[in-house]
PDB file of N, CA and C in Angstrom:
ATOM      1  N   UNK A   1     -52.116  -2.868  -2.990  1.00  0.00           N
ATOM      2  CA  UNK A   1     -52.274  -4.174  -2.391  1.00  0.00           C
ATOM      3  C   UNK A   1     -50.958  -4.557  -1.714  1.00  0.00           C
ATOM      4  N   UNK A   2     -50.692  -5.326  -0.205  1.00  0.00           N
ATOM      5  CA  UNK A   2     -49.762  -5.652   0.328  1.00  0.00           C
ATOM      6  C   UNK A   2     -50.149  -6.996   0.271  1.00  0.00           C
ATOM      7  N   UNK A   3     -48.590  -7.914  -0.473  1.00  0.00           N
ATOM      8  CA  UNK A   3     -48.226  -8.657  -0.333  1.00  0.00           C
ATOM      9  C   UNK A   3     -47.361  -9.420   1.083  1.00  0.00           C
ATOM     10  N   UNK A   4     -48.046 -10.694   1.812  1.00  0.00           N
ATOM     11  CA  UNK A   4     -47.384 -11.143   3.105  1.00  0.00           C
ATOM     12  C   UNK A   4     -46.965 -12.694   2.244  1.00  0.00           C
ATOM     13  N   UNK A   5     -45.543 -12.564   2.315  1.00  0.00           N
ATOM     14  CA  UNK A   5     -45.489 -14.140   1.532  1.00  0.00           C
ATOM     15  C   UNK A   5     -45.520 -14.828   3.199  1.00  0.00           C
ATOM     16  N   UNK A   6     -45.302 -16.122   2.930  1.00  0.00           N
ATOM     17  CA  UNK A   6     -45.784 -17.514   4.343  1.00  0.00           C
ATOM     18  C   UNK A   6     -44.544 -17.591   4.248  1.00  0.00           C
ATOM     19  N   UNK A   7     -43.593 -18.491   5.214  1.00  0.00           N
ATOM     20  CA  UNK A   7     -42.773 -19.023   5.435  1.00  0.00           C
ATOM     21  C   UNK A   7     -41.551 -18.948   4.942  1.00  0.00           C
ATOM     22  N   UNK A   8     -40.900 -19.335   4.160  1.00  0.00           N
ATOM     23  CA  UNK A   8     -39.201 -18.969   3.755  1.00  0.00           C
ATOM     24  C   UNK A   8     -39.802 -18.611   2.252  1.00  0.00           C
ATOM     25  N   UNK A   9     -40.912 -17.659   2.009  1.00  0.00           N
ATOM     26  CA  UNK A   9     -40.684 -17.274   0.315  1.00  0.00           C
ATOM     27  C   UNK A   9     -40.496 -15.923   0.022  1.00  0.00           C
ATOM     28  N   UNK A  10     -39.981 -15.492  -1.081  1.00  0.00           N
ATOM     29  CA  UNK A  10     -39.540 -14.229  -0.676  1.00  0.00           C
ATOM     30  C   UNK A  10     -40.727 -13.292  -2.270  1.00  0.00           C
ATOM     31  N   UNK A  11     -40.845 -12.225  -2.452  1.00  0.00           N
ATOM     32  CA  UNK A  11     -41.711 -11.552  -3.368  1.00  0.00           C
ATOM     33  C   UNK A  11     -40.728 -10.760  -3.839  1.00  0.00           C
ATOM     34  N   UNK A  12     -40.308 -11.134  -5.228  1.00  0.00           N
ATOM     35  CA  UNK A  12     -39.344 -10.089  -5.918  1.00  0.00           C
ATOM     36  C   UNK A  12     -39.679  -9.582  -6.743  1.00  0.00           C
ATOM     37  N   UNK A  13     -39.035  -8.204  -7.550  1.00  0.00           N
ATOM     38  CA  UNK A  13     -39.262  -7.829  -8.892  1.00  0.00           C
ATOM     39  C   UNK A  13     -38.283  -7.948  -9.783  1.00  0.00           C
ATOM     40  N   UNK A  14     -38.526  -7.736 -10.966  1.00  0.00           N
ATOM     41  CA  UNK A  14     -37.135  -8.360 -11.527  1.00  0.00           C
ATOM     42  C   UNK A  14     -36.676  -6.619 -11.978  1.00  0.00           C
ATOM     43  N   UNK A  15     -35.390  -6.303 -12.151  1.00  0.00           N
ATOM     44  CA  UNK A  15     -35.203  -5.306 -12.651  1.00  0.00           C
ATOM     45  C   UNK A  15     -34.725  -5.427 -13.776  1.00  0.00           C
ATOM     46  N   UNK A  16     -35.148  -4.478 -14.638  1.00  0.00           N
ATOM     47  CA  UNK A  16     -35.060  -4.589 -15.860  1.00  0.00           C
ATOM     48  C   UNK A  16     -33.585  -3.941 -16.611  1.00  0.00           C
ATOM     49  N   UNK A  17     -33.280  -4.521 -17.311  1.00  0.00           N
ATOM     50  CA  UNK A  17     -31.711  -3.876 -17.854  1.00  0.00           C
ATOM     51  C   UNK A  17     -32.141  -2.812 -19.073  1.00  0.00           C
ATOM     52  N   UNK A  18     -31.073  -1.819 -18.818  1.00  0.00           N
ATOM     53  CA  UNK A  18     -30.421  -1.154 -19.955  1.00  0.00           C
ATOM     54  C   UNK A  18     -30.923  -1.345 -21.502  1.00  0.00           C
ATOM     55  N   UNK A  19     -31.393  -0.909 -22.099  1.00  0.00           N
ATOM     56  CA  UNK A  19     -31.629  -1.854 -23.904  1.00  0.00           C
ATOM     57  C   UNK A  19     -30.289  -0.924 -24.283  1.00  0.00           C
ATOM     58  N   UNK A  20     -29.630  -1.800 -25.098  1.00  0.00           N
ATOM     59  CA  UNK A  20     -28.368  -1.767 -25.136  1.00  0.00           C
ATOM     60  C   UNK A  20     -28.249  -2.160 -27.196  1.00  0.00           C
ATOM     61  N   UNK A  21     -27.772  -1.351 -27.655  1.00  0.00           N
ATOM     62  CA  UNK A  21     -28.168  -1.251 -29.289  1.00  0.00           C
ATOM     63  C   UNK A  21     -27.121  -1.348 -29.781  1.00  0.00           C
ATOM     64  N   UNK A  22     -26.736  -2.181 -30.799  1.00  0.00           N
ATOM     65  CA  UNK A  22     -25.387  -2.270 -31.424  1.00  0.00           C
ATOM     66  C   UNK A  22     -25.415  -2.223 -32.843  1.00  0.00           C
ATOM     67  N   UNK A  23     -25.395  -1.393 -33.469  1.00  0.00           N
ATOM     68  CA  UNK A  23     -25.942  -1.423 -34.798  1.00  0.00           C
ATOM     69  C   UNK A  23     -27.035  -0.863 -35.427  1.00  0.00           C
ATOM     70  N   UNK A  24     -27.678  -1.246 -35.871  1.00  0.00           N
ATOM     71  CA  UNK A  24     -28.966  -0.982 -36.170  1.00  0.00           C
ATOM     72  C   UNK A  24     -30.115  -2.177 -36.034  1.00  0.00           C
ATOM     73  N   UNK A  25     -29.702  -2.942 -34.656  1.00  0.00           N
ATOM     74  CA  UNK A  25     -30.638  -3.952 -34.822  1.00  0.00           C
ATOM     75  C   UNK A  25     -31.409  -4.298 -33.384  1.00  0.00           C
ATOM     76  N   UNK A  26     -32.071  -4.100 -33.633  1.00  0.00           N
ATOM     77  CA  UNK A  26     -33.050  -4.057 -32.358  1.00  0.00           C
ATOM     78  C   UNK A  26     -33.635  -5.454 -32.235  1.00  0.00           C
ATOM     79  N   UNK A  27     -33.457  -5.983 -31.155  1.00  0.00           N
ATOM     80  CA  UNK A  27     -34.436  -7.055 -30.332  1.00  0.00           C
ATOM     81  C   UNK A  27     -35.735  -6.506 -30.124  1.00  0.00           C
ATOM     82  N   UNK A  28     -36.775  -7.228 -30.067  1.00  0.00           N
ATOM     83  CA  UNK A  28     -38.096  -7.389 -29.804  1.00  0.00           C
ATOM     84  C   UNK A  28     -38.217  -7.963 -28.648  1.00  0.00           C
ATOM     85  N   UNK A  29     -39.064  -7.211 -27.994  1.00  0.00           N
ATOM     86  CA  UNK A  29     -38.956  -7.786 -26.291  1.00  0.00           C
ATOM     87  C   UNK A  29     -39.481  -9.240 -25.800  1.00  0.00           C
ATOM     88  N   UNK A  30     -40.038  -9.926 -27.477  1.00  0.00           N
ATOM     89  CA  UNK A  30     -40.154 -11.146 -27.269  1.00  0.00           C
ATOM     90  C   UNK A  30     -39.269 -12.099 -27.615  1.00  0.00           C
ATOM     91  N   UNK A  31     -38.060 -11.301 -27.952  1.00  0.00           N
ATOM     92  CA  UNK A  31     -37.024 -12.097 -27.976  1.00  0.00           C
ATOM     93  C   UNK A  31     -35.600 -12.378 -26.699  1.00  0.00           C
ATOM     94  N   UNK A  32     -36.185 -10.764 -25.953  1.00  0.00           N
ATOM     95  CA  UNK A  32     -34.985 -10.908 -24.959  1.00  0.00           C
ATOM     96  C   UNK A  32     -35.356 -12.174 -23.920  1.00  0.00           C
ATOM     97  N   UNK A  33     -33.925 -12.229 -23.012  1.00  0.00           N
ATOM     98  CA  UNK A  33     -34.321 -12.823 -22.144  1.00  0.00           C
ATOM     99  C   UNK A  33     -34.672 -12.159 -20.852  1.00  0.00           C
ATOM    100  N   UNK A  34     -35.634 -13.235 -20.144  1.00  0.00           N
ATOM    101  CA  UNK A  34     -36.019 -12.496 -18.659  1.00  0.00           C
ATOM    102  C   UNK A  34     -34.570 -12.207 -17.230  1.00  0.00           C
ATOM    103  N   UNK A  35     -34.865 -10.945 -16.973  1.00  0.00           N
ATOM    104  CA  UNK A  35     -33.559  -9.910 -16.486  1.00  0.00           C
ATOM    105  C   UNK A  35     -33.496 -11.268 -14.705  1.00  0.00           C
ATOM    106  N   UNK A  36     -31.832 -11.367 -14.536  1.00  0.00           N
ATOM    107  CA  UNK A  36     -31.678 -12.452 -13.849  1.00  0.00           C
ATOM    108  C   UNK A  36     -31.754 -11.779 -12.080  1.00  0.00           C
ATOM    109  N   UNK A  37     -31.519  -9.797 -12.163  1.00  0.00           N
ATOM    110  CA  UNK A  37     -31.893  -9.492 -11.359  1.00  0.00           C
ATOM    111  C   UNK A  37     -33.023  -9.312 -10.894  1.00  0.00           C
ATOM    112  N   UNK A  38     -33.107  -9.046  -9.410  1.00  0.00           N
ATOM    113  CA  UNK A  38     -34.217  -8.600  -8.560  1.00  0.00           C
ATOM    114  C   UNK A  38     -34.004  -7.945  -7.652  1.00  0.00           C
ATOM    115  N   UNK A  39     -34.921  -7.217  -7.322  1.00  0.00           N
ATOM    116  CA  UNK A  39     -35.286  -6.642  -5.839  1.00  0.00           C
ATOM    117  C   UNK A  39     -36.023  -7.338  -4.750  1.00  0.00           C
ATOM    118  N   UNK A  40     -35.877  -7.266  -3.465  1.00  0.00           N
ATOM    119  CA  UNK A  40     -36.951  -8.082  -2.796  1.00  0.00           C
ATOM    120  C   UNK A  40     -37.709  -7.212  -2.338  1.00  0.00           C
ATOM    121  N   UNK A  41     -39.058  -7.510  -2.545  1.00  0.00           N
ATOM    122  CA  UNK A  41     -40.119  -6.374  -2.500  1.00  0.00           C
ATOM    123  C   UNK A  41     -40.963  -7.063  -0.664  1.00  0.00           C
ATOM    124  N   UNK A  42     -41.133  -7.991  -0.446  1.00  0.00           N
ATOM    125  CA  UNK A  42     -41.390  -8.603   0.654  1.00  0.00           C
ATOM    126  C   UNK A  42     -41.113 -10.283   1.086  1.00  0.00           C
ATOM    127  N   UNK A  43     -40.566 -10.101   2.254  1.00  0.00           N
ATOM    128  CA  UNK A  43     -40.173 -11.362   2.836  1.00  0.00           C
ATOM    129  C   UNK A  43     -41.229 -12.041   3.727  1.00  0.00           C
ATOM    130  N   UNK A  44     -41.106 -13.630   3.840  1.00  0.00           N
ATOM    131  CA  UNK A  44     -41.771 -14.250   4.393  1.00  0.00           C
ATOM    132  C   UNK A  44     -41.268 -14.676   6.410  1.00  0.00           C
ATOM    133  N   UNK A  45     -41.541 -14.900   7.028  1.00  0.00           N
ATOM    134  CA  UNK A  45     -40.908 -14.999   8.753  1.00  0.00           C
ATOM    135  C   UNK A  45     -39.992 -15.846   8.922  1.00  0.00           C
ATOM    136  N   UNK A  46     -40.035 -16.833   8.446  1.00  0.00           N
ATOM    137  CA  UNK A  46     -39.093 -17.876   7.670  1.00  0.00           C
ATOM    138  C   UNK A  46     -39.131 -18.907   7.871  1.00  0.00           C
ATOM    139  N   UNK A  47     -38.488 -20.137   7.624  1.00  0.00           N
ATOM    140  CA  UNK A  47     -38.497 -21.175   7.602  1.00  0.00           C
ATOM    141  C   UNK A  47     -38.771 -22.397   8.875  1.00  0.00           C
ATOM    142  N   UNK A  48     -39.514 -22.862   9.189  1.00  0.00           N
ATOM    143  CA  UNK A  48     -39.980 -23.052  10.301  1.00  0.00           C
ATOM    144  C   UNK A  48     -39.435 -24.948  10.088  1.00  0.00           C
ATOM    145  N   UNK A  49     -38.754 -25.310  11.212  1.00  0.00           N
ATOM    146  CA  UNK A  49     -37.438 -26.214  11.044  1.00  0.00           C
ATOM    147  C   UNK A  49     -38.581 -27.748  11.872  1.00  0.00           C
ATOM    148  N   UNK A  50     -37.864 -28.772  11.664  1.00  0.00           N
ATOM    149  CA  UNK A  50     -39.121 -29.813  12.278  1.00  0.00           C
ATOM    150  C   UNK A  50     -39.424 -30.327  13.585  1.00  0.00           C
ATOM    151  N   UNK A  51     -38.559 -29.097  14.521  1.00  0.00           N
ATOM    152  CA  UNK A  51     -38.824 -28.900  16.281  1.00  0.00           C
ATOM    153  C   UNK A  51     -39.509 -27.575  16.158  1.00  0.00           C
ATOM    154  N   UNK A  52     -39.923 -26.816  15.017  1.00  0.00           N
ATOM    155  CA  UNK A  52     -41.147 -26.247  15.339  1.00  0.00           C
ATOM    156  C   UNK A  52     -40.311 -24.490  15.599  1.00  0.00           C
ATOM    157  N   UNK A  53     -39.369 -24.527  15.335  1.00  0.00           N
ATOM    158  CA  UNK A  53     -38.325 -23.434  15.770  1.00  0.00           C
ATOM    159  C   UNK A  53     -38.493 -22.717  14.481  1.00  0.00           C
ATOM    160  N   UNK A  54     -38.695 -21.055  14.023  1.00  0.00           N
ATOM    161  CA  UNK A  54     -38.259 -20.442  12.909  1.00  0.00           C
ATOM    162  C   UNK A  54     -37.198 -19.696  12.929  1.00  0.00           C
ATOM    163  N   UNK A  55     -36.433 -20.216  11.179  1.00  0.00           N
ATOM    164  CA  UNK A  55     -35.205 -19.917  11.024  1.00  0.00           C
ATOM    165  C   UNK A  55     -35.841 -18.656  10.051  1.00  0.00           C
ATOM    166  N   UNK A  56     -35.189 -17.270  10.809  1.00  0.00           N
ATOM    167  CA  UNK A  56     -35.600 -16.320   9.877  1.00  0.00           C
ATOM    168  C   UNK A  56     -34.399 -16.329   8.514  1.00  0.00           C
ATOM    169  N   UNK A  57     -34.560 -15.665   7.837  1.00  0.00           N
ATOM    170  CA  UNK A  57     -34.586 -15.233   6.034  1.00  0.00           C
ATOM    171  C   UNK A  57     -33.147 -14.287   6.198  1.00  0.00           C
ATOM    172  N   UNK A  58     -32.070 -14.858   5.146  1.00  0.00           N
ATOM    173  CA  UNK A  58     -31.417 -13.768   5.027  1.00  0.00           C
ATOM    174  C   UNK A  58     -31.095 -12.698   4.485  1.00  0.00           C
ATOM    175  N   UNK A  59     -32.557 -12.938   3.599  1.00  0.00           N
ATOM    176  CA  UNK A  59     -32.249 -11.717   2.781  1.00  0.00           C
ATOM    177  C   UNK A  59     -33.418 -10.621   3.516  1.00  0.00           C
ATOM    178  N   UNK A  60     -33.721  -9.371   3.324  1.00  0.00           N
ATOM    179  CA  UNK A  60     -34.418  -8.448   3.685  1.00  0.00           C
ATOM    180  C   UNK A  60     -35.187  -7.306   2.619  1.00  0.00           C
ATOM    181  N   UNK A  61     -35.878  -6.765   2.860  1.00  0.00           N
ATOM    182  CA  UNK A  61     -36.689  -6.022   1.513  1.00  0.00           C
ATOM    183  C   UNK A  61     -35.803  -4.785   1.082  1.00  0.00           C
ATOM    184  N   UNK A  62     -35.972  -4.567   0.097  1.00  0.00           N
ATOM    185  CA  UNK A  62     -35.003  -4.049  -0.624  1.00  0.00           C
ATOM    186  C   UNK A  62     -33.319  -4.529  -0.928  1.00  0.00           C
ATOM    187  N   UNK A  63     -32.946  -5.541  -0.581  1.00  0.00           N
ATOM    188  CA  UNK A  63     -31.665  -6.490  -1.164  1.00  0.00           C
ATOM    189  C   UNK A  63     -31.901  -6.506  -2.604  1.00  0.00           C
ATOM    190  N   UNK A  64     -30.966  -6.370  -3.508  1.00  0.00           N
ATOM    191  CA  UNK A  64     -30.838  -6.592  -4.920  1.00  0.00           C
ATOM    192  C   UNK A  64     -30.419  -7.908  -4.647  1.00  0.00           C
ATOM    193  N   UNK A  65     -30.456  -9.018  -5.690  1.00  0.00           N
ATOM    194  CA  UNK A  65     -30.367 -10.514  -5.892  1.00  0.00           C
ATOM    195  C   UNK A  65     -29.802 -10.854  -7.136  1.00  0.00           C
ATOM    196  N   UNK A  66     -30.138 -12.026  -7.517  1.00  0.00           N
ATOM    197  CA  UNK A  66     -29.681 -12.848  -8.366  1.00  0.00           C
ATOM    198  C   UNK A  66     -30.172 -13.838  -8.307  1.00  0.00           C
ATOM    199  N   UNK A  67     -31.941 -14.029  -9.377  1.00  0.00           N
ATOM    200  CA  UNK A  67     -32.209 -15.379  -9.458  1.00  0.00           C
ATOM    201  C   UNK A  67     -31.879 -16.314 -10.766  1.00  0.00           C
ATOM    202  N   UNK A  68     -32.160 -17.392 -10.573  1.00  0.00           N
ATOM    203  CA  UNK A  68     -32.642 -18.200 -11.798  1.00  0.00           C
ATOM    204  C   UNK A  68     -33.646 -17.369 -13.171  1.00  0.00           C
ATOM    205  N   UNK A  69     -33.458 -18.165 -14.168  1.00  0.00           N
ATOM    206  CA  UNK A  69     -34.520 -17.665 -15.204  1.00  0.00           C
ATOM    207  C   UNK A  69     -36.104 -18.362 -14.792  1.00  0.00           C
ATOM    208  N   UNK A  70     -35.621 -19.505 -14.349  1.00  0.00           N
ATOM    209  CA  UNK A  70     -37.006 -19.879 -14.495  1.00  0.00           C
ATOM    210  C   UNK A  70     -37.364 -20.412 -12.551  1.00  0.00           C
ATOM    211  N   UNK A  71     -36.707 -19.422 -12.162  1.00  0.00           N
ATOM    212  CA  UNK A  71     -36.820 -19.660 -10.453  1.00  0.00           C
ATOM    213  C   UNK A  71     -38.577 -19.160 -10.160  1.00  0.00           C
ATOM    214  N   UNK A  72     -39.089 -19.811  -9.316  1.00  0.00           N
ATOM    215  CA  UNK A  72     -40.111 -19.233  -8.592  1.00  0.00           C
ATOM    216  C   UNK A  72     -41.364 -19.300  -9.751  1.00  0.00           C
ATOM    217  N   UNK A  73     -42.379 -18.415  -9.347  1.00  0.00           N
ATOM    218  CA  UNK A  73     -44.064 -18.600  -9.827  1.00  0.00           C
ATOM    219  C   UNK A  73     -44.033 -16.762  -9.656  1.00  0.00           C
ATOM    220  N   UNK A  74     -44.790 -16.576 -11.025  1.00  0.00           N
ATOM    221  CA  UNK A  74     -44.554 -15.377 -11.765  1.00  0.00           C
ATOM    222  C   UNK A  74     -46.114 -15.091 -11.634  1.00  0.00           C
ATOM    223  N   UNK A  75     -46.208 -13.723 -10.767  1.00  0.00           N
ATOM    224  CA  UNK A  75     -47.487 -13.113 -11.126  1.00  0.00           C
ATOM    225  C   UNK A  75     -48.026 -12.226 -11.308  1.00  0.00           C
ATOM    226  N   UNK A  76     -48.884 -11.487 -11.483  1.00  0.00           N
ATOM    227  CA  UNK A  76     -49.304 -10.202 -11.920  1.00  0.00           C
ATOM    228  C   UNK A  76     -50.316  -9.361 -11.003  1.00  0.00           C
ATOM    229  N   UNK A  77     -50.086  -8.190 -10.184  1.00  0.00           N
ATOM    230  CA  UNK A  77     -51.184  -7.727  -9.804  1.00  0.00           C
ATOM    231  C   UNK A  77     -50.482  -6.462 -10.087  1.00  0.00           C
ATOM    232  N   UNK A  78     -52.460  -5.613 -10.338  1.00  0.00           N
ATOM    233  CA  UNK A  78     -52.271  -4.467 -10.683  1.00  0.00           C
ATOM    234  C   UNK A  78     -51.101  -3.677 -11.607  1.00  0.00           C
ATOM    235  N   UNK A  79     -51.140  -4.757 -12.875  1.00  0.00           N
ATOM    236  CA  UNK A  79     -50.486  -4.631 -13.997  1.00  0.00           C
ATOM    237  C   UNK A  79     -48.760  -4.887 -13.439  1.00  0.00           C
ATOM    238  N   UNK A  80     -48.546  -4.962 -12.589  1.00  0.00           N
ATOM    239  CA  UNK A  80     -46.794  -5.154 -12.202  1.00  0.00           C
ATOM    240  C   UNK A  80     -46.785  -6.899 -12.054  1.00  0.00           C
ATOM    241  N   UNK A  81     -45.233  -7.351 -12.401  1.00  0.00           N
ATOM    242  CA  UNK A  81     -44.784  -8.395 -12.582  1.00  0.00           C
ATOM    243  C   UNK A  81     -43.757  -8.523 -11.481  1.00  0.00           C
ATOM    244  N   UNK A  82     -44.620  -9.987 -10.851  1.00  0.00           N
ATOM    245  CA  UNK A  82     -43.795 -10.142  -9.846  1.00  0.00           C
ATOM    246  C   UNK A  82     -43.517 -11.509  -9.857  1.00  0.00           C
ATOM    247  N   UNK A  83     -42.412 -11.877  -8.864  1.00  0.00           N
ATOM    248  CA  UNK A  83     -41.937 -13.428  -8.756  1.00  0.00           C
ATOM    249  C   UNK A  83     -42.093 -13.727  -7.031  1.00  0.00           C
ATOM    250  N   UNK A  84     -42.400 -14.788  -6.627  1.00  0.00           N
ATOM    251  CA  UNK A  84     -42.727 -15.587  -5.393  1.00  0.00           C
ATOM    252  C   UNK A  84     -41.815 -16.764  -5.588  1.00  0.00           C
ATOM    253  N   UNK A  85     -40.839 -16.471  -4.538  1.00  0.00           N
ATOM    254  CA  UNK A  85     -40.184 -18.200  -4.696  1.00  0.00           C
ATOM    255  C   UNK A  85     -39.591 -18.189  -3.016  1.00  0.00           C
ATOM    256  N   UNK A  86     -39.279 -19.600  -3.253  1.00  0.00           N
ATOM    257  CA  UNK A  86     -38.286 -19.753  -2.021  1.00  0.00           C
ATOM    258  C   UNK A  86     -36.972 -18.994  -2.011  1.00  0.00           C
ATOM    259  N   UNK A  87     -36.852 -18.817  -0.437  1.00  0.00           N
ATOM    260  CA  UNK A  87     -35.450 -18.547  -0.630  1.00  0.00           C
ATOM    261  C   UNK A  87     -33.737 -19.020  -0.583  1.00  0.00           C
ATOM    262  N   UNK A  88     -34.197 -20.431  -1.134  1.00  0.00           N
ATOM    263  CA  UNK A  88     -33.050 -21.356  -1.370  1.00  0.00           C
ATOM    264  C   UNK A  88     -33.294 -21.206  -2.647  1.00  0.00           C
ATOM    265  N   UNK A  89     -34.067 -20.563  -3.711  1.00  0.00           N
ATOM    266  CA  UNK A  89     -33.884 -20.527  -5.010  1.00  0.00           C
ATOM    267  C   UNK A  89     -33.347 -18.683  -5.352  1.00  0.00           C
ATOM    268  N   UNK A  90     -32.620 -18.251  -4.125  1.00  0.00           N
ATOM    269  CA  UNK A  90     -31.933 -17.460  -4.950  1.00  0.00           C
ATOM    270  C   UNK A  90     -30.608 -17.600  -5.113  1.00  0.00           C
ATOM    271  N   UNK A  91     -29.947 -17.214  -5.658  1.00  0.00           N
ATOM    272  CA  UNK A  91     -28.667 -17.593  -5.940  1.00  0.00           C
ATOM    273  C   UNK A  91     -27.249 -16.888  -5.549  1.00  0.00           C
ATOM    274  N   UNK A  92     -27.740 -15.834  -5.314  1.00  0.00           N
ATOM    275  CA  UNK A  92     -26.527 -14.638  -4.460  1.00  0.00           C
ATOM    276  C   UNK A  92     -27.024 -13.061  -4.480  1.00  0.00           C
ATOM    277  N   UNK A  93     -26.637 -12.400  -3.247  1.00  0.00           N
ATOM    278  CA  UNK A  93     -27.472 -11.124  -2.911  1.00  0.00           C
ATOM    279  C   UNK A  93     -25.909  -9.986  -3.806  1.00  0.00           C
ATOM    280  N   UNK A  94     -26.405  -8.829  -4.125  1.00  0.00           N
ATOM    281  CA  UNK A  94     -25.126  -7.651  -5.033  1.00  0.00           C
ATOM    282  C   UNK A  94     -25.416  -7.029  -4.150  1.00  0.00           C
ATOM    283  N   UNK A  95     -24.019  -6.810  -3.755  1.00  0.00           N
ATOM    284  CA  UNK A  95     -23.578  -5.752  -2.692  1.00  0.00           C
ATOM    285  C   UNK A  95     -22.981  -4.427  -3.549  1.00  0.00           C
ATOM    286  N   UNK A  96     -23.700  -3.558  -3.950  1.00  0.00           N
ATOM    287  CA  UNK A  96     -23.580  -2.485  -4.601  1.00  0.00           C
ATOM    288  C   UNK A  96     -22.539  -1.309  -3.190  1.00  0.00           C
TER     289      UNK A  96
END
């Protein structure tokens, strides 16, 4: 299935970290928290300004990110977890 987000929203995934063990004590994945990175999996044309002009998006598909925990609307197709938000709710692109 291809995802087309509308206007300035962008379709990310979150990437998942490392499980990282210190001891003998393991977290339960209902205890971690949700991973603050992402990928951008598809962008929207962008932001369309109130003379009717669109301001395209600065981020592009495949940019690694940095959102919020609780940024954007979380959804599911075909068993994968994805996030839809604006893109004034991300917070800074990693320049690897």
């Amino acid at each position: 299935m291809k995802l087309s987000p509308l206007y300035d929203r962008v379709v990310l995934k979150r990437i998942e970290e490392k499980e990282v063990k210190k001891g003998s004590i393991i977290i339960p994945d209902t205890a971690k928290e949700k991973p603050q990175k992402a990928e951008v999996i598809a962008v929207g044309p962008g932001k369309v300004t109130d003379d009717g002009k669109t301001v395209p998006l600065t981020v592009k598909v495949g940019d690694k990110v940095l959102i919020g925990k609780y940024a954007g609307n979380e959804i599911k197709i075909d068993d994968e977890e994805f996030v839809i938000a604006r893109e004034d709710e991300i917070l800074a692109k990693i320049e690897e």
